[in-house]
C-alpha atoms as a PDB file:
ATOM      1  CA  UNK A   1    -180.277 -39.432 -65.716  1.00  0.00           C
ATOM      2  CA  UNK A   2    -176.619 -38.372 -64.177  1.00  0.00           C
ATOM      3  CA  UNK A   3    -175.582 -39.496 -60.569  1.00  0.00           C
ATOM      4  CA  UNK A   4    -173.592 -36.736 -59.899  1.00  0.00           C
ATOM      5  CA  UNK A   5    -173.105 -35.836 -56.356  1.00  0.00           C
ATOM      6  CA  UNK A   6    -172.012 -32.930 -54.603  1.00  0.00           C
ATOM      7  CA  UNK A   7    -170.424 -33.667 -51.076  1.00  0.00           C
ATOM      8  CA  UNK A   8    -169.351 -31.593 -48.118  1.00  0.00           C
ATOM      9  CA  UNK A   9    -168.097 -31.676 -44.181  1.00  0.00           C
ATOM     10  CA  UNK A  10    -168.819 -29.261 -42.485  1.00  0.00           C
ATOM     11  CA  UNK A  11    -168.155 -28.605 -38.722  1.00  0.00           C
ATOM     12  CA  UNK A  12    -171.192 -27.655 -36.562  1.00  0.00           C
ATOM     13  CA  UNK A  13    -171.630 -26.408 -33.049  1.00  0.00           C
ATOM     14  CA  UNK A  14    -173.523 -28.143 -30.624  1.00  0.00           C
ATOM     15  CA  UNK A  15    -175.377 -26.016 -28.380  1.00  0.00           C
ATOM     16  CA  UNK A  16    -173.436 -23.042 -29.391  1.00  0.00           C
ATOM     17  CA  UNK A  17    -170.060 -25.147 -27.861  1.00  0.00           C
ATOM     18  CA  UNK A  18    -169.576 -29.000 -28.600  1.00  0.00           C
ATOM     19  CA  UNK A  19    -167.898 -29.337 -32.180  1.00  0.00           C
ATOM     20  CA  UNK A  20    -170.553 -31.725 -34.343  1.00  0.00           C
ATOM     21  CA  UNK A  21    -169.104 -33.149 -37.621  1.00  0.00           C
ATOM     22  CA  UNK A  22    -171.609 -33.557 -40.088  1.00  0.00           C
ATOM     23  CA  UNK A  23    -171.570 -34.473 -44.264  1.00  0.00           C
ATOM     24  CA  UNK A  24    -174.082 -32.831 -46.214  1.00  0.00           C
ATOM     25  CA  UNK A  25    -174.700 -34.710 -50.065  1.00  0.00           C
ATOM     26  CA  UNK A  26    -176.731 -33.513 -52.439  1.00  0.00           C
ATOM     27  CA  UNK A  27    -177.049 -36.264 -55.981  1.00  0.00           C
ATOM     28  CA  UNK A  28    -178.738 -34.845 -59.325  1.00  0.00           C
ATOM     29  CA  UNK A  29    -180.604 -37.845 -59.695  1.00  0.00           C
ATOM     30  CA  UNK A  30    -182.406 -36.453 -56.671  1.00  0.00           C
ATOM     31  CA  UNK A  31    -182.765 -33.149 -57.024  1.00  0.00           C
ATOM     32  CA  UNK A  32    -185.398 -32.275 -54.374  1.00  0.00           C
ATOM     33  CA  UNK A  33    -183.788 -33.232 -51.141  1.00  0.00           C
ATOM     34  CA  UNK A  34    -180.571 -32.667 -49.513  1.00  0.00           C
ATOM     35  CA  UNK A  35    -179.121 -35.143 -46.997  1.00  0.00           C
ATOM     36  CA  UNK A  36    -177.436 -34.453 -43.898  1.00  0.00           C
ATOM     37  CA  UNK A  37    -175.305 -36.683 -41.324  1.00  0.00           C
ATOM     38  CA  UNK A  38    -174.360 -36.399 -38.053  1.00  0.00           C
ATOM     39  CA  UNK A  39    -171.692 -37.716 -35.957  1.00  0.00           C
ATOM     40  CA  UNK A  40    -173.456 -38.674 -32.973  1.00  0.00           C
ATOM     41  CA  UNK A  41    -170.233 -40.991 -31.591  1.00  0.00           C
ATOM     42  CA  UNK A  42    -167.123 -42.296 -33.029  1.00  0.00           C
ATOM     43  CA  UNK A  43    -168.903 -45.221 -34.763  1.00  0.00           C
ATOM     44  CA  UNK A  44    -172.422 -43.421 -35.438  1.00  0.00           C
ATOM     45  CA  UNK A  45    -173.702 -41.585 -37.952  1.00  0.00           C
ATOM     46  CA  UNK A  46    -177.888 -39.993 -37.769  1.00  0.00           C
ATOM     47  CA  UNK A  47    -179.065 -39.281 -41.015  1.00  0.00           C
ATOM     48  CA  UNK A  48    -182.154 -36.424 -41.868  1.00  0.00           C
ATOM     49  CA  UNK A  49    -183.094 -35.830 -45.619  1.00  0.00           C
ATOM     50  CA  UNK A  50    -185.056 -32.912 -46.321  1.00  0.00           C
ATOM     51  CA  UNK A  51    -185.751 -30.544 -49.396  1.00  0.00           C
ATOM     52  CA  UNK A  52    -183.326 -28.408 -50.960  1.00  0.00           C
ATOM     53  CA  UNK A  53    -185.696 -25.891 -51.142  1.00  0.00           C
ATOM     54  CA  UNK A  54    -186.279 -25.395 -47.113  1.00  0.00           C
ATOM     55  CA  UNK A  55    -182.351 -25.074 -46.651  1.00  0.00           C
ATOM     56  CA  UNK A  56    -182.517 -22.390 -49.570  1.00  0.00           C
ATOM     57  CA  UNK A  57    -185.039 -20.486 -47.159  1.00  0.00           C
ATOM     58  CA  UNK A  58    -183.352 -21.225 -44.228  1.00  0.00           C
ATOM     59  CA  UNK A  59    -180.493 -19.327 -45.478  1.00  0.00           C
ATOM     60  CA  UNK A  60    -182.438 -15.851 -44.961  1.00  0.00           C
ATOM     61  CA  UNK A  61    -185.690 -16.620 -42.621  1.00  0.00           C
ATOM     62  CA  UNK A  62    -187.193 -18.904 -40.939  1.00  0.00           C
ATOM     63  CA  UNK A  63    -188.212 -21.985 -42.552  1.00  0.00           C
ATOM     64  CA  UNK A  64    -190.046 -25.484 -41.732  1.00  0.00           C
ATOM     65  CA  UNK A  65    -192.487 -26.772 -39.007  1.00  0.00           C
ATOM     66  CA  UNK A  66    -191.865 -30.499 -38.953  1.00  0.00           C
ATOM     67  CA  UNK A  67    -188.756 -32.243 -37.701  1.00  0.00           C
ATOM     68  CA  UNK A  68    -186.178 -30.137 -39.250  1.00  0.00           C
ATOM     69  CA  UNK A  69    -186.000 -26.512 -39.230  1.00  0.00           C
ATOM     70  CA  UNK A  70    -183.429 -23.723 -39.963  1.00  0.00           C
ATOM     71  CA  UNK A  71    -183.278 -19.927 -39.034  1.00  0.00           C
ATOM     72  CA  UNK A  72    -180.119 -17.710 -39.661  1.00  0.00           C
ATOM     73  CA  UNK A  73    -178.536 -16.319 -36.783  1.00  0.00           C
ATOM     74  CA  UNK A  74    -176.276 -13.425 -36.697  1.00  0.00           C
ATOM     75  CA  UNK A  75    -174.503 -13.227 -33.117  1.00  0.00           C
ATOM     76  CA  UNK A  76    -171.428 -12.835 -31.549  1.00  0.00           C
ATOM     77  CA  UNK A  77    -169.577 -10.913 -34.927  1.00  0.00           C
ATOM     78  CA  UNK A  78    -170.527 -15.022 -36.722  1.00  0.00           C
ATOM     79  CA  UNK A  79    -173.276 -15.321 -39.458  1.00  0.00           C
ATOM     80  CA  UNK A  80    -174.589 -18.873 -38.778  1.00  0.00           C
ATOM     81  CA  UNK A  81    -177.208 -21.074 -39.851  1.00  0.00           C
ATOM     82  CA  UNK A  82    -179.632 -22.688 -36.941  1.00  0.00           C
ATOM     83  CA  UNK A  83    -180.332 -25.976 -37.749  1.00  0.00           C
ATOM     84  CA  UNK A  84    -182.658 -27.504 -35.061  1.00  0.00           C
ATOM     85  CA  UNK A  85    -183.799 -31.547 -35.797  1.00  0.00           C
ATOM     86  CA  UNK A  86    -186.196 -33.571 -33.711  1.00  0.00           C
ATOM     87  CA  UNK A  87    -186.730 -37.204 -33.713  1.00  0.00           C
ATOM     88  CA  UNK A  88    -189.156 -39.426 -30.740  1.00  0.00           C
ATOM     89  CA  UNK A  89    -185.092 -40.017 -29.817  1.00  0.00           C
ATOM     90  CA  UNK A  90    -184.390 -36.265 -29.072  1.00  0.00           C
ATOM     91  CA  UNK A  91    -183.759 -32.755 -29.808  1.00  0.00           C
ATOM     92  CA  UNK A  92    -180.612 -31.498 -30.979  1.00  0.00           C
ATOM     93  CA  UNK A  93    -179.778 -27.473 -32.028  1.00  0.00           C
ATOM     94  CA  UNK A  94    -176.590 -27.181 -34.004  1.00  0.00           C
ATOM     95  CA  UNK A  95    -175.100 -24.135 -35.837  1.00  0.00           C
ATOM     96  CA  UNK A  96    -173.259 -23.911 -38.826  1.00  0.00           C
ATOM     97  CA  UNK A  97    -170.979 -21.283 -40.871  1.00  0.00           C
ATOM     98  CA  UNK A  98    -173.637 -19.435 -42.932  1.00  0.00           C
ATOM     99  CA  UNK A  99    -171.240 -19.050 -45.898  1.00  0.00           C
ATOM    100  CA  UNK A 100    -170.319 -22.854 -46.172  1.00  0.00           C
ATOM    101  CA  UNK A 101    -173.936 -23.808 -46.366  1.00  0.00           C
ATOM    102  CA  UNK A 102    -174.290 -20.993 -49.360  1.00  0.00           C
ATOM    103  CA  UNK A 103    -171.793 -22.350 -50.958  1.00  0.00           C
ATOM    104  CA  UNK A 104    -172.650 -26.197 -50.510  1.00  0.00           C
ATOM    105  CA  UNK A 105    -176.108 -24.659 -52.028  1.00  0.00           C
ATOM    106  CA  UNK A 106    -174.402 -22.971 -54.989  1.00  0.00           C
ATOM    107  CA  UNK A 107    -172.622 -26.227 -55.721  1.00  0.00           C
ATOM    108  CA  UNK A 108    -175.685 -27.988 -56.124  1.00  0.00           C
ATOM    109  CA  UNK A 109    -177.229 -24.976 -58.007  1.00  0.00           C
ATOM    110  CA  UNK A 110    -174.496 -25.418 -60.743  1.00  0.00           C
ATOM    111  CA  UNK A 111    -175.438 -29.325 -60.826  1.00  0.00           C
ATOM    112  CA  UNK A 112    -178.808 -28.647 -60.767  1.00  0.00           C
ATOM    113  CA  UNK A 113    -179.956 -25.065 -61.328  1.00  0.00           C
ATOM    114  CA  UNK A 114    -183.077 -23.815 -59.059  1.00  0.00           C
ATOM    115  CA  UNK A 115    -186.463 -25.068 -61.051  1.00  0.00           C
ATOM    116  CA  UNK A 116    -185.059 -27.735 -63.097  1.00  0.00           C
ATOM    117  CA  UNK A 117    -185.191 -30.390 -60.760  1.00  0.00           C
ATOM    118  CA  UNK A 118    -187.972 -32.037 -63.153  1.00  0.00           C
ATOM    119  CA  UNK A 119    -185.365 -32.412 -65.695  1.00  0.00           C
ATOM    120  CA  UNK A 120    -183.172 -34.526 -63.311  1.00  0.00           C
ATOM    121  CA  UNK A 121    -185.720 -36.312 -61.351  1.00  0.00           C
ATOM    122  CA  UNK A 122    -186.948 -39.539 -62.915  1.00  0.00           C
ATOM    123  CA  UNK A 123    -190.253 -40.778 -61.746  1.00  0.00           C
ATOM    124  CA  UNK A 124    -190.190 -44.117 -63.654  1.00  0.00           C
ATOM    125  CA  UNK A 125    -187.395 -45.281 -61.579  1.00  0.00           C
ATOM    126  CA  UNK A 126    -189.100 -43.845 -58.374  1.00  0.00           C
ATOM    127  CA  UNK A 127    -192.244 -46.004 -59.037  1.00  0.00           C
ATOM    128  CA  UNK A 128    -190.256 -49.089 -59.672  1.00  0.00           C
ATOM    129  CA  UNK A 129    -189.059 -48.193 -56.325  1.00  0.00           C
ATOM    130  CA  UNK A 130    -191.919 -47.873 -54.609  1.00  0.00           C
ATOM    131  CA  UNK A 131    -193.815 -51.076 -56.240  1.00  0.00           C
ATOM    132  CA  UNK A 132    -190.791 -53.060 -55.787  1.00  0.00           C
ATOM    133  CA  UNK A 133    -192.590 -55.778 -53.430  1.00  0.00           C
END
């Protein structure tokens, strides 16, 4: 199995105004999800992990029902991508450059192409993981 990772910063608007820094990763040795962190203060960091897959959608339509969803968003001349996240500790609605998030996602497609994720993902170690007591 490889550990290559794919890495990017990307600035995001809070609220349409309030700069957000965030770092989206993306490893071949998990090839279904995507993880995304937020600078919520100088010191803090708040982490979400979702599928690759619902950003991919997100990218053109509406996509997810749980605690993180995306919608594109063409306004004001900018092509962004809504990225709304809810936790029992709030609500948050950021929005990021369309194009940088397609081309994080074509990064990881060259890592990993779209439906070979089986090939990468190894469920032995997963188990371990999860029977690890």
């Amino acid at each position: 199995m490889t550990t290559e990772a794919i890495h990017a910063d990307l600035v995001a608007l809070y609220d349409g105004t309030t700069p957000v820094r965030s770092r989206w990763a993306y490893r071949a040795d998990q090839p279904f999800t995507v993880t995304a962190a937020f600078q919520t203060d100088p010191a803090r960091w708040v982490e979400w992990v979702f599928s690759r897959e619902l950003l991919v959608e997100g990218l053109t339509s509406s996509a997810g029902v749980g605690d993180v969803r995306f919608h594109p968003l063409d306004e004001r001349g900018l092509h962004m991508l809504v990225v709304e996240i809810e936790s029992p500790e709030g609500y948050a609605l950021l929005e990021l450059d369309r194009d940088a998030v397609a081309e994080f996602l074509g990064r990881t497609e060259e890592l990993v192409p779209h439906g070979t994720e089986d090939d990468h993902f190894d469920v032995d170690a997963l188990i371990a993981e999860l029977t690890r007591v």
